[in-house]
PDB file of N, CA and C in Angstrom:
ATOM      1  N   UNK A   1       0.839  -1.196   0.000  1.00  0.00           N
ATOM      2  CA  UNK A   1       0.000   0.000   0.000  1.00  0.00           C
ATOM      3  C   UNK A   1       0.871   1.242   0.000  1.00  0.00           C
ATOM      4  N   UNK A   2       0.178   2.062  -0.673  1.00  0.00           N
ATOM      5  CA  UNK A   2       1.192   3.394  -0.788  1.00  0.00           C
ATOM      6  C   UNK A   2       0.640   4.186  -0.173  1.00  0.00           C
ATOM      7  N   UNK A   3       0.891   4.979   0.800  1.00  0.00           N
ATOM      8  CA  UNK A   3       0.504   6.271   1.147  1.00  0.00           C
ATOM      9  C   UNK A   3       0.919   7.750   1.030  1.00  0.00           C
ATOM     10  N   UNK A   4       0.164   8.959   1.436  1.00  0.00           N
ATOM     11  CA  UNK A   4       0.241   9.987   1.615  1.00  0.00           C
ATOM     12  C   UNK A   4      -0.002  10.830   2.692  1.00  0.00           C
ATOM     13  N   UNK A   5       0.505  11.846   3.504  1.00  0.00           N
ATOM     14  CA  UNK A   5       0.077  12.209   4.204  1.00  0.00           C
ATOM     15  C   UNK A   5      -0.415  13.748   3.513  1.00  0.00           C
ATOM     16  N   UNK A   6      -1.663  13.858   4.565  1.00  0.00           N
ATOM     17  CA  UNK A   6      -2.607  14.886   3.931  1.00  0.00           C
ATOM     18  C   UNK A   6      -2.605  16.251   5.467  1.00  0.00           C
ATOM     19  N   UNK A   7      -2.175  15.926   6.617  1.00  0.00           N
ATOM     20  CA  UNK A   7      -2.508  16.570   7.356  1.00  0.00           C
ATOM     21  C   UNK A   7      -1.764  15.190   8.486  1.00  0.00           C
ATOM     22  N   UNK A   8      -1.813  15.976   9.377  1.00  0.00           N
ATOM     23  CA  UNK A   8      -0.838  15.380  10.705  1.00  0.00           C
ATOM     24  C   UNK A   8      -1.360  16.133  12.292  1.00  0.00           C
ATOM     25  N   UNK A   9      -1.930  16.084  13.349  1.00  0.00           N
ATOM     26  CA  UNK A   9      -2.233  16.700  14.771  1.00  0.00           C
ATOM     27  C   UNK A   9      -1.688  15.688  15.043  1.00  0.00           C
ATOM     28  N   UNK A  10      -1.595  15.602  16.777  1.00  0.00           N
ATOM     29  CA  UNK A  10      -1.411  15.117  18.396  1.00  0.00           C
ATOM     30  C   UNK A  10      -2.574  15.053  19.219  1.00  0.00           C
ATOM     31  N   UNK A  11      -3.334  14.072  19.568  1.00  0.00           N
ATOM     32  CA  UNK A  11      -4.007  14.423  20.294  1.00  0.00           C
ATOM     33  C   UNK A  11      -4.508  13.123  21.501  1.00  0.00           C
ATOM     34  N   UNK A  12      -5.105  13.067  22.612  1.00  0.00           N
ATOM     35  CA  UNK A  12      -4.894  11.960  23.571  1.00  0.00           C
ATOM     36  C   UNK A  12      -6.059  11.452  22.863  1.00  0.00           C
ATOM     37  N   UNK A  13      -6.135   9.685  23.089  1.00  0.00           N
ATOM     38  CA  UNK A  13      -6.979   8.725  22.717  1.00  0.00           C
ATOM     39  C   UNK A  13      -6.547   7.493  23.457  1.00  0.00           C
ATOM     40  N   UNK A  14      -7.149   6.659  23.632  1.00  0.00           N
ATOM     41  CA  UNK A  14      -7.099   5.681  24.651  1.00  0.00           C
ATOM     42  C   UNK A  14      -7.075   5.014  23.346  1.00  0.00           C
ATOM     43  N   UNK A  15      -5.480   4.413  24.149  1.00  0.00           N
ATOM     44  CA  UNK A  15      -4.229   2.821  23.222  1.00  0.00           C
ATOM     45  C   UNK A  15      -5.084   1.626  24.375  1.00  0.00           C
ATOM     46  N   UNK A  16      -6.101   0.797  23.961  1.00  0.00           N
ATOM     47  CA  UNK A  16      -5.642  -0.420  24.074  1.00  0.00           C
ATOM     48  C   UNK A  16      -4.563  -1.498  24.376  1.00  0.00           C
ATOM     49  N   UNK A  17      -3.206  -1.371  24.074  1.00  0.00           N
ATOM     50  CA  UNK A  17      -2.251  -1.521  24.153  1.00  0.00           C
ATOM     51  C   UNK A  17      -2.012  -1.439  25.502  1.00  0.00           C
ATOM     52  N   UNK A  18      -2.091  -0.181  25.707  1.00  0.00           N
ATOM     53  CA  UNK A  18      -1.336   0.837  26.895  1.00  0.00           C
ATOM     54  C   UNK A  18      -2.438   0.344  28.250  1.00  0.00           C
ATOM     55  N   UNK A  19      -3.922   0.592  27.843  1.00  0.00           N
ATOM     56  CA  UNK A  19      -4.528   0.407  28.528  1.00  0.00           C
ATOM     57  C   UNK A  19      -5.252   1.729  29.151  1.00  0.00           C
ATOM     58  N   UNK A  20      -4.622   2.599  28.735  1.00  0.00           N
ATOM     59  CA  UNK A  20      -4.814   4.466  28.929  1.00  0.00           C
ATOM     60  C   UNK A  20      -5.175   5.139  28.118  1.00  0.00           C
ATOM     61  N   UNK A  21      -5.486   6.238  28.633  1.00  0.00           N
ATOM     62  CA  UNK A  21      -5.094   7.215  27.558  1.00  0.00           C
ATOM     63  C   UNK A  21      -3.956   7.574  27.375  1.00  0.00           C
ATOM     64  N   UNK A  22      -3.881   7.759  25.978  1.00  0.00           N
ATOM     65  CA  UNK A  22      -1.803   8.266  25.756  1.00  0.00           C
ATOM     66  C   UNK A  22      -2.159   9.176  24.447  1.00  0.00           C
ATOM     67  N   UNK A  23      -0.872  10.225  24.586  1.00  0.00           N
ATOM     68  CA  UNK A  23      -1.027  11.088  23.254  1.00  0.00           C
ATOM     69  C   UNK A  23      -0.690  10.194  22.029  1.00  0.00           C
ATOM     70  N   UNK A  24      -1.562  10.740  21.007  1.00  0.00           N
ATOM     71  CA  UNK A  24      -1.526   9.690  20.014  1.00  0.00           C
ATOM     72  C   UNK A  24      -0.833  11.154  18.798  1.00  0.00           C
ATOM     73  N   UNK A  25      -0.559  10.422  17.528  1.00  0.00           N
ATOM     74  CA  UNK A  25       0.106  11.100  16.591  1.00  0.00           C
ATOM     75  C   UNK A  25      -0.955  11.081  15.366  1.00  0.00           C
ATOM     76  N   UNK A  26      -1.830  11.561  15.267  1.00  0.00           N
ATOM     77  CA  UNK A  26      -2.958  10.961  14.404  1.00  0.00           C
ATOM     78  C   UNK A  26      -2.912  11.685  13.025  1.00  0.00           C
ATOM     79  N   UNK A  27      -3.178  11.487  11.791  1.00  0.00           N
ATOM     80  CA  UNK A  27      -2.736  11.613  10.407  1.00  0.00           C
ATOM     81  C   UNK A  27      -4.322  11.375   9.761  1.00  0.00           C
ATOM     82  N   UNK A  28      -4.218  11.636   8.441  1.00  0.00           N
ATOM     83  CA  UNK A  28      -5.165  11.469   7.050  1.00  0.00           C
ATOM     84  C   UNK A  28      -4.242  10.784   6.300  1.00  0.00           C
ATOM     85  N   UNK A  29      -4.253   9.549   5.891  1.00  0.00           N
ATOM     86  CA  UNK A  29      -3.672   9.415   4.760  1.00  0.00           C
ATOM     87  C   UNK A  29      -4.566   8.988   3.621  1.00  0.00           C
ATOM     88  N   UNK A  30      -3.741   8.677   2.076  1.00  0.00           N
ATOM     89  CA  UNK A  30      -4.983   8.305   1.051  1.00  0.00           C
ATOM     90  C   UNK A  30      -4.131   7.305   0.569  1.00  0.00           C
ATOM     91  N   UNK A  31      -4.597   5.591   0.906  1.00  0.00           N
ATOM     92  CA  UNK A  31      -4.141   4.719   0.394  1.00  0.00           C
ATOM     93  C   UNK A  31      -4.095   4.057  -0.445  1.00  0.00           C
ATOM     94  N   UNK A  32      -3.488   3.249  -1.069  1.00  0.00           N
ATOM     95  CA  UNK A  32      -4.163   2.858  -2.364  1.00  0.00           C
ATOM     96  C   UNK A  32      -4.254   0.766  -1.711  1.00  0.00           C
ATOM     97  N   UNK A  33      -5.648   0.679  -2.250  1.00  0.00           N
ATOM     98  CA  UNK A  33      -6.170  -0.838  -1.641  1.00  0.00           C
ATOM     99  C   UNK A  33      -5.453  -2.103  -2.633  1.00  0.00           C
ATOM    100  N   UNK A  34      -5.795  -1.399  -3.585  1.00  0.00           N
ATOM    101  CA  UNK A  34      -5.519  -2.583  -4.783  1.00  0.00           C
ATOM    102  C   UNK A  34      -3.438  -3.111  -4.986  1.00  0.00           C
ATOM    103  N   UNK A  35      -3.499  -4.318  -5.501  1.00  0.00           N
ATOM    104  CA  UNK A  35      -1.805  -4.887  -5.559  1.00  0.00           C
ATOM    105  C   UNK A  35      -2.131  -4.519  -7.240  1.00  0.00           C
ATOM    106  N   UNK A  36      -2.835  -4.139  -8.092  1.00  0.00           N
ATOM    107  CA  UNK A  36      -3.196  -4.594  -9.675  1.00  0.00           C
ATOM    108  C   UNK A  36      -2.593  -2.654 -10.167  1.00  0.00           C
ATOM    109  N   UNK A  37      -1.656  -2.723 -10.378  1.00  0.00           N
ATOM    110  CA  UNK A  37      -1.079  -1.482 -10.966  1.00  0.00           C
ATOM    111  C   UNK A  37      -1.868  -0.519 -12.173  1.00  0.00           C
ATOM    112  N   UNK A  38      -2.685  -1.428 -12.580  1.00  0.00           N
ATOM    113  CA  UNK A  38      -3.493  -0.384 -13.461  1.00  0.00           C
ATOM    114  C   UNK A  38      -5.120  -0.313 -13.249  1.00  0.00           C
ATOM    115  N   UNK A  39      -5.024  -0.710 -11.819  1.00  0.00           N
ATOM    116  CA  UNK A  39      -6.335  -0.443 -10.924  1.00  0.00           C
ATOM    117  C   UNK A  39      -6.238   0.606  -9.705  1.00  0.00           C
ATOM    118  N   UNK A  40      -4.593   0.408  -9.663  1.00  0.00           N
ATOM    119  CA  UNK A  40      -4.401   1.474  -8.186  1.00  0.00           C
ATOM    120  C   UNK A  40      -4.663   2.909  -8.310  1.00  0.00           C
ATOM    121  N   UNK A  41      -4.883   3.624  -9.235  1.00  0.00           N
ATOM    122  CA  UNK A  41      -5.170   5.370  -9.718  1.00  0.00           C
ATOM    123  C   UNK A  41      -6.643   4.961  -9.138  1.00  0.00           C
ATOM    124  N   UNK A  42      -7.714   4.408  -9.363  1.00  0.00           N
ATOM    125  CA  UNK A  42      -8.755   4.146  -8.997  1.00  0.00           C
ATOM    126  C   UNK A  42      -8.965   3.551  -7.589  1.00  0.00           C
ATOM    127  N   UNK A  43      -8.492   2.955  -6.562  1.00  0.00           N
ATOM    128  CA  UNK A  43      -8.429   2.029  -5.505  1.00  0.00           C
ATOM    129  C   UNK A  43      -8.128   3.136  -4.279  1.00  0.00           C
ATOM    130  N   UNK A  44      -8.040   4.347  -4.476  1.00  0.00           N
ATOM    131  CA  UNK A  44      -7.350   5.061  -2.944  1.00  0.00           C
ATOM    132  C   UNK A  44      -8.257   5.708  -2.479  1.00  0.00           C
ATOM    133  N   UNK A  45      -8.071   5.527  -1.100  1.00  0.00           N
ATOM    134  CA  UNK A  45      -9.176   5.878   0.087  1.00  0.00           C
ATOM    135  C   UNK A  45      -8.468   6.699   1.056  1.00  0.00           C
ATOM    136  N   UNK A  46      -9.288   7.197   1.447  1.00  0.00           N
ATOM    137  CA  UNK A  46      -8.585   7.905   2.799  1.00  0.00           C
ATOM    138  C   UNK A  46      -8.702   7.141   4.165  1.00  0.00           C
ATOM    139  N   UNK A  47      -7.447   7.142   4.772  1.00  0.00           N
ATOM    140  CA  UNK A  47      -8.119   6.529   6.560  1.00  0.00           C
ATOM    141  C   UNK A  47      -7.086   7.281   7.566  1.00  0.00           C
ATOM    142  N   UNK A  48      -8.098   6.906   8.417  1.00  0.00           N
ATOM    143  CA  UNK A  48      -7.552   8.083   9.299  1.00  0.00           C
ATOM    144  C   UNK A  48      -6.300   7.264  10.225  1.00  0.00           C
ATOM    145  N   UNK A  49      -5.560   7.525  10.308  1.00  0.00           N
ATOM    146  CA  UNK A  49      -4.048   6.452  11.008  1.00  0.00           C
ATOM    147  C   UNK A  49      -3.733   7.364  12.169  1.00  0.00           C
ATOM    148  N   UNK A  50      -4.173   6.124  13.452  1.00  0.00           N
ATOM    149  CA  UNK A  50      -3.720   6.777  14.594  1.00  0.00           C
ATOM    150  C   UNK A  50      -2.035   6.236  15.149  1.00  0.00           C
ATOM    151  N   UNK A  51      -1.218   6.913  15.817  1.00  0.00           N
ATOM    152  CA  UNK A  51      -0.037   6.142  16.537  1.00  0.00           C
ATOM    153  C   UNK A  51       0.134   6.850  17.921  1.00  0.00           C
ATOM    154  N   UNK A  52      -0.212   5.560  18.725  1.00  0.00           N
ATOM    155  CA  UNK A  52       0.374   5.667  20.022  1.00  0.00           C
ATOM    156  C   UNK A  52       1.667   6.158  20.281  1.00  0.00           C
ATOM    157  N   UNK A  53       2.010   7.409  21.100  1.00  0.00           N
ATOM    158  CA  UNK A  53       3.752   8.444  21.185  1.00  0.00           C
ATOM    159  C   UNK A  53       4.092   7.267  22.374  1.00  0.00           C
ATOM    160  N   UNK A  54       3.690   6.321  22.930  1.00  0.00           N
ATOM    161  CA  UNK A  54       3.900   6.018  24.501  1.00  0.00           C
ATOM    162  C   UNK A  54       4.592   4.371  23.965  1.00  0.00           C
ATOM    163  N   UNK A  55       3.993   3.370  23.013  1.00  0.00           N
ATOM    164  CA  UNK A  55       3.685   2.225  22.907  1.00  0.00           C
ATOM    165  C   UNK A  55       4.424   2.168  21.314  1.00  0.00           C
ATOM    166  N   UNK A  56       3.770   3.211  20.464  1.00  0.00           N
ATOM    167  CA  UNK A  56       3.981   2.832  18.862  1.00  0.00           C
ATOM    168  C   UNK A  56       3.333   1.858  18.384  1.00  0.00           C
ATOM    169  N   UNK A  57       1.845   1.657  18.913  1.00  0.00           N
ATOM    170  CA  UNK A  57       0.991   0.842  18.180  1.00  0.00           C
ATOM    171  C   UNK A  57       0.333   1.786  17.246  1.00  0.00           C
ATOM    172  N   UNK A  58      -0.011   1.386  16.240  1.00  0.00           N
ATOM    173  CA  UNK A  58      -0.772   1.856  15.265  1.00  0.00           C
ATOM    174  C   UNK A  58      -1.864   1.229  14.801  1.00  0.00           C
ATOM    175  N   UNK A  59      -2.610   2.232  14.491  1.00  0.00           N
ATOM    176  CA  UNK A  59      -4.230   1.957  13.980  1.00  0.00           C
ATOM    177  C   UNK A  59      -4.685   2.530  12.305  1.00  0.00           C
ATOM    178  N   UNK A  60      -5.319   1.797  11.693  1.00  0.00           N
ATOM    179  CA  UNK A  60      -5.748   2.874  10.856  1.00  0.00           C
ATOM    180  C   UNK A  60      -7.284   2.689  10.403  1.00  0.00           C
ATOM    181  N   UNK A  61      -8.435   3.371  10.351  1.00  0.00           N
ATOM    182  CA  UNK A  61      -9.526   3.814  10.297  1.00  0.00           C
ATOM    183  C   UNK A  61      -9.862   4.123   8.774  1.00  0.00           C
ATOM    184  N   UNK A  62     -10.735   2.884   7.700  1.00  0.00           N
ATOM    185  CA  UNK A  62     -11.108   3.923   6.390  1.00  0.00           C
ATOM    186  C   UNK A  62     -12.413   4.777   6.659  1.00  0.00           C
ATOM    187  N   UNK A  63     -11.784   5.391   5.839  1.00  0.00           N
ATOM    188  CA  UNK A  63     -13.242   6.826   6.460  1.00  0.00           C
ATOM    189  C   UNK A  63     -13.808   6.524   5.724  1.00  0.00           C
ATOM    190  N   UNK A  64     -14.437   6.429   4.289  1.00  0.00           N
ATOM    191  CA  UNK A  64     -14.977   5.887   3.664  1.00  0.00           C
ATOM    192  C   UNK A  64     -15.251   4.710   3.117  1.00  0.00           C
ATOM    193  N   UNK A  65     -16.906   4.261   4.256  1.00  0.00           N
ATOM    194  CA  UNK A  65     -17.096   2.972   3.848  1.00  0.00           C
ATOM    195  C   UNK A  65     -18.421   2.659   2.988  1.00  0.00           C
ATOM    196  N   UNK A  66     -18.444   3.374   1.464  1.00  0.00           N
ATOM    197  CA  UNK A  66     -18.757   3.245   0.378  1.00  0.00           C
ATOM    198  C   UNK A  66     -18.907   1.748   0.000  1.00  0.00           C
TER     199      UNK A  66
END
């Protein structure tokens, strides 16, 4: 998957992981779903990608579920 970043904040969210709340590093990116190279211009979504600053678990969220 290829990404982009579109925008980048900080903000607290409760890590699972952690078991807390912890400041997280949270992003927009626009991914592309597809492995088929002349499907991927068509295949990219946005999701929202969280990362734990405490743990470095990561999450990512598609925002559009079309």
């Amino acid at each position: 998957m290829s990404a982009t970043n579109e925008g980048q904040d900080e903000m607290a969210e409760r890590c699972d992981n952690c078991g807390r709340e912890t400041p997280h590093t949270v992003s927009v990116q626009i991914m592309t779903e597809s492995s088929r190279p002349e499907n991927a211009e068509y295949s990219r979504e946005p999701y929202r990608v969280s990362e734990c600053r405490v743990c470095g678990t990561q999450t990512a969220l598609r925002m559009n579920n079309a």
